[in-house]
PDB file of N, CA and C in Angstrom:
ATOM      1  N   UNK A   1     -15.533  57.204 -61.356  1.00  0.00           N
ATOM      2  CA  UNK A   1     -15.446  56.168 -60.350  1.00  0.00           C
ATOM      3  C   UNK A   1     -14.807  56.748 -59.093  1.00  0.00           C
ATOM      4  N   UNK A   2     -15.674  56.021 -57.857  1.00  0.00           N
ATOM      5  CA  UNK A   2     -14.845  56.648 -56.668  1.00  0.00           C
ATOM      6  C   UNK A   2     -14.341  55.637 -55.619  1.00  0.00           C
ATOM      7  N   UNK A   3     -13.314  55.500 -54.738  1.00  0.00           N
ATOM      8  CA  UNK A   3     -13.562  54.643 -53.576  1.00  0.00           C
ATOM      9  C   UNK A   3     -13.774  55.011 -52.689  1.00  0.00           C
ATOM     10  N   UNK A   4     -14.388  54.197 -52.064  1.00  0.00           N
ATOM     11  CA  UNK A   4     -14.826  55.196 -50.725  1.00  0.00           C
ATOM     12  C   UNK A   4     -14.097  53.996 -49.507  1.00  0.00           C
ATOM     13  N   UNK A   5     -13.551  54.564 -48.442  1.00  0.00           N
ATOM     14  CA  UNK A   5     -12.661  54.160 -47.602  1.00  0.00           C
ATOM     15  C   UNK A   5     -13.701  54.125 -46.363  1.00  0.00           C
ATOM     16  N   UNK A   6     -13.954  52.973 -45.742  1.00  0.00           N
ATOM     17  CA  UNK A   6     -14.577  53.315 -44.304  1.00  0.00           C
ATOM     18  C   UNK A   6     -13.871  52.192 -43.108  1.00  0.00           C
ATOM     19  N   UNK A   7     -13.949  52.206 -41.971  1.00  0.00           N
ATOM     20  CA  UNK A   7     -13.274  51.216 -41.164  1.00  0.00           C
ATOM     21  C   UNK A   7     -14.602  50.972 -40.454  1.00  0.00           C
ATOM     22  N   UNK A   8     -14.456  49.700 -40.157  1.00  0.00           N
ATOM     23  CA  UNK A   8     -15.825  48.720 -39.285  1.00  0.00           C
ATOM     24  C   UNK A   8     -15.040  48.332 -38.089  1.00  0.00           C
ATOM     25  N   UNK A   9     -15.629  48.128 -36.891  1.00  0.00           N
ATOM     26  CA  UNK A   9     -15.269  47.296 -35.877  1.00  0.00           C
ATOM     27  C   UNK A   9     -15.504  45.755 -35.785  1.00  0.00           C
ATOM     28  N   UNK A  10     -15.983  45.179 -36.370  1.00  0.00           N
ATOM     29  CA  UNK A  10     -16.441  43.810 -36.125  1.00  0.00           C
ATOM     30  C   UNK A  10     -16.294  43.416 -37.795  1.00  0.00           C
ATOM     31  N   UNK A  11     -15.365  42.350 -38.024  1.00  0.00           N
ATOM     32  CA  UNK A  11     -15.270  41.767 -39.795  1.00  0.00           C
ATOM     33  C   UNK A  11     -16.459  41.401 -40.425  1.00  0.00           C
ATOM     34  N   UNK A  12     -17.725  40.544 -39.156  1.00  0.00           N
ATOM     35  CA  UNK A  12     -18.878  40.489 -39.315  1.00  0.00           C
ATOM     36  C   UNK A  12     -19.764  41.453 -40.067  1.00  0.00           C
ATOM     37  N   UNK A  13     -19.820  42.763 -38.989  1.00  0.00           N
ATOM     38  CA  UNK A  13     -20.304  44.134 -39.519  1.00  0.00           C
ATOM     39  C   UNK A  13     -20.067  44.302 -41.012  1.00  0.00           C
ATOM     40  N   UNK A  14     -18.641  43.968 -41.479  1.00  0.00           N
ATOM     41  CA  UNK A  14     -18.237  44.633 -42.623  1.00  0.00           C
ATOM     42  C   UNK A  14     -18.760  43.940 -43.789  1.00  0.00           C
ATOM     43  N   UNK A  15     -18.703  42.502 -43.464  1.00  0.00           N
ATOM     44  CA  UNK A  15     -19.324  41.588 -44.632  1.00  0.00           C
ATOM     45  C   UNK A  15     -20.651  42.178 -44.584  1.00  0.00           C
ATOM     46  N   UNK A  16     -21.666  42.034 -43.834  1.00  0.00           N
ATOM     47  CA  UNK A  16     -22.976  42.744 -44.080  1.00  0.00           C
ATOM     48  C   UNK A  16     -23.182  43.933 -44.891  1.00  0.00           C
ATOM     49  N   UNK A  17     -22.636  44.647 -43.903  1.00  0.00           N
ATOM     50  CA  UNK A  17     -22.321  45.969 -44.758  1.00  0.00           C
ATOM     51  C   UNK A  17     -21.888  46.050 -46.699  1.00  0.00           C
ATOM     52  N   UNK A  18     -20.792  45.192 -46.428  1.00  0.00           N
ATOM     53  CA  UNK A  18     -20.638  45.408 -48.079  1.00  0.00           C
ATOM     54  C   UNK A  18     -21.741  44.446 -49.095  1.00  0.00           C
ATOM     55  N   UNK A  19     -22.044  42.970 -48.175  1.00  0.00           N
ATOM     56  CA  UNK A  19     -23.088  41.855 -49.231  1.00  0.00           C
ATOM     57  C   UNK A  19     -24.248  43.647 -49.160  1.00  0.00           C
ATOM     58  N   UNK A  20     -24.821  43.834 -48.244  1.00  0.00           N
ATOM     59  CA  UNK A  20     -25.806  45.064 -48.287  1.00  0.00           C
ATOM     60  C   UNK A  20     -26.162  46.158 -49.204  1.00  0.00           C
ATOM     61  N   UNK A  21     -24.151  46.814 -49.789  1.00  0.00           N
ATOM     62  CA  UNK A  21     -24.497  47.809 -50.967  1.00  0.00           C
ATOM     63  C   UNK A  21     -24.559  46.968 -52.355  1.00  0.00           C
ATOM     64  N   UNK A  22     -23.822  46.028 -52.077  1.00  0.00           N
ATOM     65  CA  UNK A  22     -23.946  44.960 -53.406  1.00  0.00           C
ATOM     66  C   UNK A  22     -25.083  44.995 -54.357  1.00  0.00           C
ATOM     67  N   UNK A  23     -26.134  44.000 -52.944  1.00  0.00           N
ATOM     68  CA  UNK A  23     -27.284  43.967 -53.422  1.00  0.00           C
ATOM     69  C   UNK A  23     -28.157  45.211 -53.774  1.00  0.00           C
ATOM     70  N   UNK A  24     -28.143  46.164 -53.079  1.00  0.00           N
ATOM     71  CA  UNK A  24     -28.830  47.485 -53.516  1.00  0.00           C
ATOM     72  C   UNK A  24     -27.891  47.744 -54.875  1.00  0.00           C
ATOM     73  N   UNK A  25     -26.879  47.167 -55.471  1.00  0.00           N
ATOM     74  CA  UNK A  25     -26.477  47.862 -56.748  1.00  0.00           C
ATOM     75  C   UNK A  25     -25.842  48.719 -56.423  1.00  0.00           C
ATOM     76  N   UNK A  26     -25.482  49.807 -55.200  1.00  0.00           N
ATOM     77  CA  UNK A  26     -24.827  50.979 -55.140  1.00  0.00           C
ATOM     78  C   UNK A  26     -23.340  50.729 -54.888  1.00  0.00           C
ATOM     79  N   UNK A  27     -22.711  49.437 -54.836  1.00  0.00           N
ATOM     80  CA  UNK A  27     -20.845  49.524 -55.000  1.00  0.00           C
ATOM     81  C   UNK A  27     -20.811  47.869 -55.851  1.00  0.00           C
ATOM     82  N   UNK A  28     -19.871  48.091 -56.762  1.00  0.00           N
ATOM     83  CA  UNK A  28     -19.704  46.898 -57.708  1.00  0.00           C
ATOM     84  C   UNK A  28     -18.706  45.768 -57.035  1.00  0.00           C
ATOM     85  N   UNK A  29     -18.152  46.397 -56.340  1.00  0.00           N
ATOM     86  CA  UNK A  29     -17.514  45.227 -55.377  1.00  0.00           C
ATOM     87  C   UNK A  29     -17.048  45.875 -54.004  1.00  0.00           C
ATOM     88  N   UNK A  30     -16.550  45.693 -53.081  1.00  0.00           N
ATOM     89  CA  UNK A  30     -15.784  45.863 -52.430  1.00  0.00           C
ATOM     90  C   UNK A  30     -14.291  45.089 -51.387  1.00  0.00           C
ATOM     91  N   UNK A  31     -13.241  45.578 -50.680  1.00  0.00           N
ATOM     92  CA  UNK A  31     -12.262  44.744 -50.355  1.00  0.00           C
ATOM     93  C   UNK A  31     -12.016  44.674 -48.699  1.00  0.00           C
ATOM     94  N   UNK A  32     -11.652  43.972 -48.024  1.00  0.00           N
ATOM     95  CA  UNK A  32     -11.822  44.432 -46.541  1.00  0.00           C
ATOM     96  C   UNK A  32     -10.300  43.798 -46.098  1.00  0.00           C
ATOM     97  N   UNK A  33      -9.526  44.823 -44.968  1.00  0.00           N
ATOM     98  CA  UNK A  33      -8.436  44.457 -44.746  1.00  0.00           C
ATOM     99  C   UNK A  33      -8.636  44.484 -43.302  1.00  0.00           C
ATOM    100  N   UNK A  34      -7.556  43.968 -42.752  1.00  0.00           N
ATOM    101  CA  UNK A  34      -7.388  44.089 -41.079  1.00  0.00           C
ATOM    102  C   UNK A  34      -6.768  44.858 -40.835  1.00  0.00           C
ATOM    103  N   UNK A  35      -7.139  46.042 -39.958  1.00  0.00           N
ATOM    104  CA  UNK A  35      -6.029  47.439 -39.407  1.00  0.00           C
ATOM    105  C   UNK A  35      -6.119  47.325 -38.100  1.00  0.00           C
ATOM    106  N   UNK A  36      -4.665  48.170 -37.848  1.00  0.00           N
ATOM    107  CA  UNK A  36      -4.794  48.675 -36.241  1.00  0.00           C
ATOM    108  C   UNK A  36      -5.019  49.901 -36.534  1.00  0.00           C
ATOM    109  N   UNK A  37      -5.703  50.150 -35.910  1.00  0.00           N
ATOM    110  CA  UNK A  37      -5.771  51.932 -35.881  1.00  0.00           C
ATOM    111  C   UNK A  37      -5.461  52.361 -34.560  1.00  0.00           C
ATOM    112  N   UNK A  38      -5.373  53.896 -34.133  1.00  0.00           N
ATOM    113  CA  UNK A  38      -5.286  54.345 -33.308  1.00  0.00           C
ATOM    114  C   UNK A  38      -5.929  55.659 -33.415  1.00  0.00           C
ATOM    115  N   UNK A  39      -6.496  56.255 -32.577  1.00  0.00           N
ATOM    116  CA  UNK A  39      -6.685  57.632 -32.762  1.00  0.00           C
ATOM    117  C   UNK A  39      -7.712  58.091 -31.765  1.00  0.00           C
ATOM    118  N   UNK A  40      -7.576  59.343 -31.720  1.00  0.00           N
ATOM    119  CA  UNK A  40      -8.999  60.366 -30.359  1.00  0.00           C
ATOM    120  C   UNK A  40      -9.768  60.084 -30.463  1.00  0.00           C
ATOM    121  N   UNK A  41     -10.308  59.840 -29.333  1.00  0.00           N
ATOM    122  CA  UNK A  41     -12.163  59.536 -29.101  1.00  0.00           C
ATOM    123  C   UNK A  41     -12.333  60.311 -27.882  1.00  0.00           C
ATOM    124  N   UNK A  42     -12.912  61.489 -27.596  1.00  0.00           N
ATOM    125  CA  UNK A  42     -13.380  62.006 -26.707  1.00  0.00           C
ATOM    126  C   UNK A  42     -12.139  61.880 -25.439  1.00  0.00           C
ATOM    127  N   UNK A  43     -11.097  62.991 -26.002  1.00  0.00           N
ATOM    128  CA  UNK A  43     -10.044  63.108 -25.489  1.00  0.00           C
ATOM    129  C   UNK A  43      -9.049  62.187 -25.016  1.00  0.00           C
ATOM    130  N   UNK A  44      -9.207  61.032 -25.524  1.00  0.00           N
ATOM    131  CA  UNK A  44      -8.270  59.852 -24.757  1.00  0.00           C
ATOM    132  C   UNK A  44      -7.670  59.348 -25.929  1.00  0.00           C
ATOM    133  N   UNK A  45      -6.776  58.697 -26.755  1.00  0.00           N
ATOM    134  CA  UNK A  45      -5.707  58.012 -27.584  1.00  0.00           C
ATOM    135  C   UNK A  45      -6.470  56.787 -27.379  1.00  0.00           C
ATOM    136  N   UNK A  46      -7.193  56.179 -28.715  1.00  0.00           N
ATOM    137  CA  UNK A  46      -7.665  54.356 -28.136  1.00  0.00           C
ATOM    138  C   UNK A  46      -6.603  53.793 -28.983  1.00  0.00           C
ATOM    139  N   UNK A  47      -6.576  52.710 -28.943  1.00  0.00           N
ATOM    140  CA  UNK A  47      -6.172  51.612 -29.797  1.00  0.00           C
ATOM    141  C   UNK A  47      -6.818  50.668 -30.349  1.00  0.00           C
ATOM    142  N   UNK A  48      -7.231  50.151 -31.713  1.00  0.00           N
ATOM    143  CA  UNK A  48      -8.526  49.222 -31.878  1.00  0.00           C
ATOM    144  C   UNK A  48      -7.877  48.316 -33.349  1.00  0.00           C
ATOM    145  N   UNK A  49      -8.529  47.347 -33.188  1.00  0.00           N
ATOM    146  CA  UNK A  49      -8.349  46.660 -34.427  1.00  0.00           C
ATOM    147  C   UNK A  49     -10.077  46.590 -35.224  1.00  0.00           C
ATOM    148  N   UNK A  50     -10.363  47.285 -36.379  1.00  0.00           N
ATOM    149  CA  UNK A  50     -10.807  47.512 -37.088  1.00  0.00           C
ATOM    150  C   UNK A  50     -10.900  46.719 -38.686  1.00  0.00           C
ATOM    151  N   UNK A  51     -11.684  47.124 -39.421  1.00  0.00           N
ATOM    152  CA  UNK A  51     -11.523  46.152 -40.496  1.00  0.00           C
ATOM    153  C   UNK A  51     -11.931  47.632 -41.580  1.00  0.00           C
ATOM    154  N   UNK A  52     -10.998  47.301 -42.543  1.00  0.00           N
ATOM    155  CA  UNK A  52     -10.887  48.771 -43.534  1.00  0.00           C
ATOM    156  C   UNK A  52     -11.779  48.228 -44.748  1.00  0.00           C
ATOM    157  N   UNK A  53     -12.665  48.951 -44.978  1.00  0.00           N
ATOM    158  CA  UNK A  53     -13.827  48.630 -46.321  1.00  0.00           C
ATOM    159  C   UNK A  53     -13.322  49.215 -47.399  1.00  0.00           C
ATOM    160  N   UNK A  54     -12.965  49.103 -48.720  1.00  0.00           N
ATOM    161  CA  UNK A  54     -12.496  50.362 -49.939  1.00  0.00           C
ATOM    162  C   UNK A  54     -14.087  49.674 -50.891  1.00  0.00           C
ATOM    163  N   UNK A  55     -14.605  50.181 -51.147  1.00  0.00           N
ATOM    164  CA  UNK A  55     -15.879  50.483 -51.999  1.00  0.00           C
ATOM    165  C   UNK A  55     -15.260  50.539 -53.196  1.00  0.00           C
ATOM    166  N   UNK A  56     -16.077  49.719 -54.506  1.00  0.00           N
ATOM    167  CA  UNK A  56     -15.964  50.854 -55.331  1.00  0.00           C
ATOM    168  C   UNK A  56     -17.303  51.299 -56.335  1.00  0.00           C
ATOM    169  N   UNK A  57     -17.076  52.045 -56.594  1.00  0.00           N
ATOM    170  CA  UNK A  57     -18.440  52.990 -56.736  1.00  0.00           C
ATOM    171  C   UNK A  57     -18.818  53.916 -57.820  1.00  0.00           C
ATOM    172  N   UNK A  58     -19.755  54.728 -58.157  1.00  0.00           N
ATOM    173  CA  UNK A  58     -19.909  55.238 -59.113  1.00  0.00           C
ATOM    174  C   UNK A  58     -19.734  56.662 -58.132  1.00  0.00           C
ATOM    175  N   UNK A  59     -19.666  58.147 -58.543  1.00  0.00           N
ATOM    176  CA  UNK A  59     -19.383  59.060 -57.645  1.00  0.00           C
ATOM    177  C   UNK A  59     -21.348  59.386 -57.323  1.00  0.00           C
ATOM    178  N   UNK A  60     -21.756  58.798 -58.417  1.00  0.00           N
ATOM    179  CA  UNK A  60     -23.447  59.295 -57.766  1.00  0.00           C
ATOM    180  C   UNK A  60     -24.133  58.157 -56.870  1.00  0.00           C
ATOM    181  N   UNK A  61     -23.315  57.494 -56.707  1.00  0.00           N
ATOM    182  CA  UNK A  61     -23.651  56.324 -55.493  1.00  0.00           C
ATOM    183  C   UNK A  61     -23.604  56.827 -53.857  1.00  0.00           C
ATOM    184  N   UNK A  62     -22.618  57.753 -54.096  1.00  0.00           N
ATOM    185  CA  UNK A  62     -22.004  58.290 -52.522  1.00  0.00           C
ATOM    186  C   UNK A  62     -22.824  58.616 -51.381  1.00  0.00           C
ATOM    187  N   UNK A  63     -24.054  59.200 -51.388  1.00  0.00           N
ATOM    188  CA  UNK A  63     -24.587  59.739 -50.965  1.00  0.00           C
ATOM    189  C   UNK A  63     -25.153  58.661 -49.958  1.00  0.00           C
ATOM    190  N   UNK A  64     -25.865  57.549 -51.027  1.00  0.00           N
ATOM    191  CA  UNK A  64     -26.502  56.582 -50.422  1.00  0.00           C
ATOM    192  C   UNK A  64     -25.699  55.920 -49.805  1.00  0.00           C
ATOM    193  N   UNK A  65     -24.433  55.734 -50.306  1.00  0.00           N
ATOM    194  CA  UNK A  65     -23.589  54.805 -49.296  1.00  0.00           C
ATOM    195  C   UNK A  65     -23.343  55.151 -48.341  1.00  0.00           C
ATOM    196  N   UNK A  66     -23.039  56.481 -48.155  1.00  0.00           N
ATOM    197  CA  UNK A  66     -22.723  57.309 -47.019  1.00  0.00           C
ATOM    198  C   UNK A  66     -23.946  56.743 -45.859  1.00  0.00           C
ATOM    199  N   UNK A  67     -25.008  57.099 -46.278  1.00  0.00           N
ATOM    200  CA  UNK A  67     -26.371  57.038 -45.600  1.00  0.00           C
ATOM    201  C   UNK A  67     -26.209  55.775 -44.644  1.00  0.00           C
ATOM    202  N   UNK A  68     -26.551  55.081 -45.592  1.00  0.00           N
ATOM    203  CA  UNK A  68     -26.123  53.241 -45.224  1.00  0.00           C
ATOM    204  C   UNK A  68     -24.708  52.867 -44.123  1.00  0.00           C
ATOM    205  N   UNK A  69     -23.975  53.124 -44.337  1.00  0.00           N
ATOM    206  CA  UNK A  69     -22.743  53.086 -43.440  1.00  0.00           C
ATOM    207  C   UNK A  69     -23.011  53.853 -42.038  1.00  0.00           C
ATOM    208  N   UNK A  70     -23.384  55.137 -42.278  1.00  0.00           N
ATOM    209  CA  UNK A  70     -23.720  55.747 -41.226  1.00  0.00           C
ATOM    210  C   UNK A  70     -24.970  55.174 -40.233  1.00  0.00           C
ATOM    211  N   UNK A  71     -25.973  54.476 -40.893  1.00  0.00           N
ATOM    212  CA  UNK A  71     -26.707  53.587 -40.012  1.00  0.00           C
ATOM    213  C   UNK A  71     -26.591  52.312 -39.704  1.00  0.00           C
ATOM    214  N   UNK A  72     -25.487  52.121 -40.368  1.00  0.00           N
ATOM    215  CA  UNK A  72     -25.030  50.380 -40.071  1.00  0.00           C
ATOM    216  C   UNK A  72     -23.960  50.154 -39.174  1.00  0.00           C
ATOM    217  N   UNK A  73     -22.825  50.851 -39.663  1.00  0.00           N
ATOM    218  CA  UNK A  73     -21.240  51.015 -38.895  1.00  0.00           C
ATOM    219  C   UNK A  73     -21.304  50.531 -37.435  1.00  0.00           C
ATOM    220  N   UNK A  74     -22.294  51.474 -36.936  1.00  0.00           N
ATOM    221  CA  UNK A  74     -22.227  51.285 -35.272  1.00  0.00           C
ATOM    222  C   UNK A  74     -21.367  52.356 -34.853  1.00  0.00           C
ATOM    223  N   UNK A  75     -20.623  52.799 -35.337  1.00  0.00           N
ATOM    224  CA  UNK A  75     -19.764  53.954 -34.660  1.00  0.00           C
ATOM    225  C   UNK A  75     -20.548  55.766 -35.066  1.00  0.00           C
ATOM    226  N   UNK A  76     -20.696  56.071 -33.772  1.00  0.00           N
ATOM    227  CA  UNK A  76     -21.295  57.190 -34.219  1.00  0.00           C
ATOM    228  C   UNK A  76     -20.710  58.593 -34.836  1.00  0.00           C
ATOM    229  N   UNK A  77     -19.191  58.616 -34.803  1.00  0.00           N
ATOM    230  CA  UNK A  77     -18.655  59.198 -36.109  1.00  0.00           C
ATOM    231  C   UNK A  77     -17.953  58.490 -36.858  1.00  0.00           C
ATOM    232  N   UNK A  78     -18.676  57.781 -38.388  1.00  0.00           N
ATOM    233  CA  UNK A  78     -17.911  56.750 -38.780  1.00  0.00           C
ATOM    234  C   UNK A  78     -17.142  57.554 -39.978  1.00  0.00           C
ATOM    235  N   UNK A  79     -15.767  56.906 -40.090  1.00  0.00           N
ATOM    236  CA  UNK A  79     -14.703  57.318 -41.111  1.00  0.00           C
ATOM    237  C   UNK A  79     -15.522  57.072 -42.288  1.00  0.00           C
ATOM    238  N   UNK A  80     -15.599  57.931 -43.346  1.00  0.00           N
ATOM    239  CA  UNK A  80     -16.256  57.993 -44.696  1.00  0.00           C
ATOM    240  C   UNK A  80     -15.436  58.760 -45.446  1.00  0.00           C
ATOM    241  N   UNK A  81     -14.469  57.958 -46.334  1.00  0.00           N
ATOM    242  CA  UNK A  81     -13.722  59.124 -47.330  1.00  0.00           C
ATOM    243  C   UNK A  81     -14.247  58.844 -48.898  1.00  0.00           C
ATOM    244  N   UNK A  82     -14.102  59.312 -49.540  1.00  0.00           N
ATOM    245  CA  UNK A  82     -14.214  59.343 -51.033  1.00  0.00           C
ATOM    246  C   UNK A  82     -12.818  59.486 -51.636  1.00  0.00           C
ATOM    247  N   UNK A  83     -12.809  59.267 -52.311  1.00  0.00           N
ATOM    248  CA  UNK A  83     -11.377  59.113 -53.420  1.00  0.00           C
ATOM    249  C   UNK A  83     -12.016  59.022 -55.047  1.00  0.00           C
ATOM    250  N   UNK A  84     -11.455  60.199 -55.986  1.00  0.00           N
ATOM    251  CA  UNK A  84     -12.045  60.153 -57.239  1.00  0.00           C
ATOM    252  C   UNK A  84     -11.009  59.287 -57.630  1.00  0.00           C
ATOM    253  N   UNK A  85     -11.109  57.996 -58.334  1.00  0.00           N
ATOM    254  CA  UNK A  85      -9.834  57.693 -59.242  1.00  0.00           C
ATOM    255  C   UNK A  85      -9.633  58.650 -60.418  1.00  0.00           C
ATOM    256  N   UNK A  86      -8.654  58.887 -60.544  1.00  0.00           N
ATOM    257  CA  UNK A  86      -8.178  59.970 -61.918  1.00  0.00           C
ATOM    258  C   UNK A  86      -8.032  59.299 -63.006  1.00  0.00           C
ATOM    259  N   UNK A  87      -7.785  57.917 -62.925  1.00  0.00           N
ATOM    260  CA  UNK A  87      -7.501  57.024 -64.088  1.00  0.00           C
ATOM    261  C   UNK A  87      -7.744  55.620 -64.171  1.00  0.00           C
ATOM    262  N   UNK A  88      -8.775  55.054 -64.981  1.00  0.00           N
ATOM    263  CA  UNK A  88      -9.312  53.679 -64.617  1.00  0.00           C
ATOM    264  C   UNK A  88      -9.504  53.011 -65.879  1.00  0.00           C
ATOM    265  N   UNK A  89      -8.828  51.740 -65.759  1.00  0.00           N
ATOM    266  CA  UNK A  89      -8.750  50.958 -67.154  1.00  0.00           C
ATOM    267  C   UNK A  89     -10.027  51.078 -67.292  1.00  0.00           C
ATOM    268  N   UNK A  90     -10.562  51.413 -69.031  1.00  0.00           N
ATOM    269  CA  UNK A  90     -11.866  51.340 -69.336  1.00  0.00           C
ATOM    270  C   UNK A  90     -13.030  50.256 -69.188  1.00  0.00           C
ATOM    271  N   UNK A  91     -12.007  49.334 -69.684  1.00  0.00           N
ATOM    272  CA  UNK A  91     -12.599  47.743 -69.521  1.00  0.00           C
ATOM    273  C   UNK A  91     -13.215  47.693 -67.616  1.00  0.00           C
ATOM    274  N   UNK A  92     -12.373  47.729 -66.832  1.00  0.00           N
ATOM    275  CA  UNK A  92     -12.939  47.978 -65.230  1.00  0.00           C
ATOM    276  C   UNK A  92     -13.508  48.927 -65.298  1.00  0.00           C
ATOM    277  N   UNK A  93     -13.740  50.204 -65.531  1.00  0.00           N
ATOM    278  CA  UNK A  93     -14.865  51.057 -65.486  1.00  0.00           C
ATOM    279  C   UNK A  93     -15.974  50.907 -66.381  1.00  0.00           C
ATOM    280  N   UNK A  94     -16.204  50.323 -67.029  1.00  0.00           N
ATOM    281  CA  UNK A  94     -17.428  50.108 -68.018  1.00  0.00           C
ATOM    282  C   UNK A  94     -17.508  48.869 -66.570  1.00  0.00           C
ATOM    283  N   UNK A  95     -17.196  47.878 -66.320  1.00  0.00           N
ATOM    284  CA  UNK A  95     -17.909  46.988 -65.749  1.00  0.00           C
ATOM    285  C   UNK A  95     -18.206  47.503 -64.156  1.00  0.00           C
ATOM    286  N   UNK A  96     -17.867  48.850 -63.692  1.00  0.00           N
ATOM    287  CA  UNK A  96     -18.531  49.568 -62.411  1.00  0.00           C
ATOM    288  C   UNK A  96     -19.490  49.829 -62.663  1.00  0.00           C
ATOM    289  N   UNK A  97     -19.700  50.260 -64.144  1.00  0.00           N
ATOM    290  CA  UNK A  97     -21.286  51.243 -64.091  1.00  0.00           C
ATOM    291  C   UNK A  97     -22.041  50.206 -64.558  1.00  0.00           C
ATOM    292  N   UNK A  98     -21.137  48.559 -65.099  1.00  0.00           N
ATOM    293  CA  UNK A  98     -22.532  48.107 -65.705  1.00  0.00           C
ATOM    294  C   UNK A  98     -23.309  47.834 -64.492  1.00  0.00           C
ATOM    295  N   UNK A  99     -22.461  47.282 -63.579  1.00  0.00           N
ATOM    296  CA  UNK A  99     -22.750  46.722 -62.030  1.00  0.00           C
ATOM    297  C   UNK A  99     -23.168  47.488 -60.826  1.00  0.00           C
ATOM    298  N   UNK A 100     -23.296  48.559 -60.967  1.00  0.00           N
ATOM    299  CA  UNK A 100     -23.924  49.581 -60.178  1.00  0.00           C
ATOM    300  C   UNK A 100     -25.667  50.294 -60.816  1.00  0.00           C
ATOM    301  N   UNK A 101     -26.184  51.110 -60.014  1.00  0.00           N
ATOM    302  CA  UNK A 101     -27.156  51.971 -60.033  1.00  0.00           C
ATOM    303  C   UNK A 101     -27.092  53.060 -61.275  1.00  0.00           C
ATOM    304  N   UNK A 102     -28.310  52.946 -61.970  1.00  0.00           N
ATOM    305  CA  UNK A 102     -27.126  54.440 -62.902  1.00  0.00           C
ATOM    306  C   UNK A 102     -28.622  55.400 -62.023  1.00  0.00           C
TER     307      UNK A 102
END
């Protein structure tokens, strides 16, 4: 199992985005928070309020999610991390893979 971490600009965006991998089967749920972020964009310090996506996923899902985010996000370098969990109650991991793509 993996999570995958991405930030959206619009809360809108993000609901789409996640009802989107749902239905394709490729993340069994996902959670969305409100951030400030800050950080470089073509040499200048921005400031933005963002909305943080955590996926969760099978690790052979990634690819496609990646794909998907990258044409949905709107930001043309969008944050995409992966995270392996090292340790996942069985009971919640049997119900990722039942709920995902195998």
């Amino acid at each position: 199992m993996i999570l995958i971490f991405t930030t959206i600009h619009k809360k809108a965006d993000a609901l789409k985005i996640g009802k989107a991998l749902l239905k394709l089967k490729l993340i069994a749920c996902y959670n969305l928070f409100p951030v400030e972020s800050a950080y470089w964009w073509k040499g200048k310090i921005l400031d933005d309020n963002e909305t943080l996506m955590i996926l969760k996923t099978k690790e052979a899902n990634f690819d496609k999610c990646q794909s998907y985010i990258k044409k949905h996000s709107g930001y043309e370098v969008p944050e995409i991390v992966a995270i392996k969990a090292s340790k996942v109650d069985k009971s919640y991991l049997g119900w990722i893979n039942k709920e995902t793509k195998r």
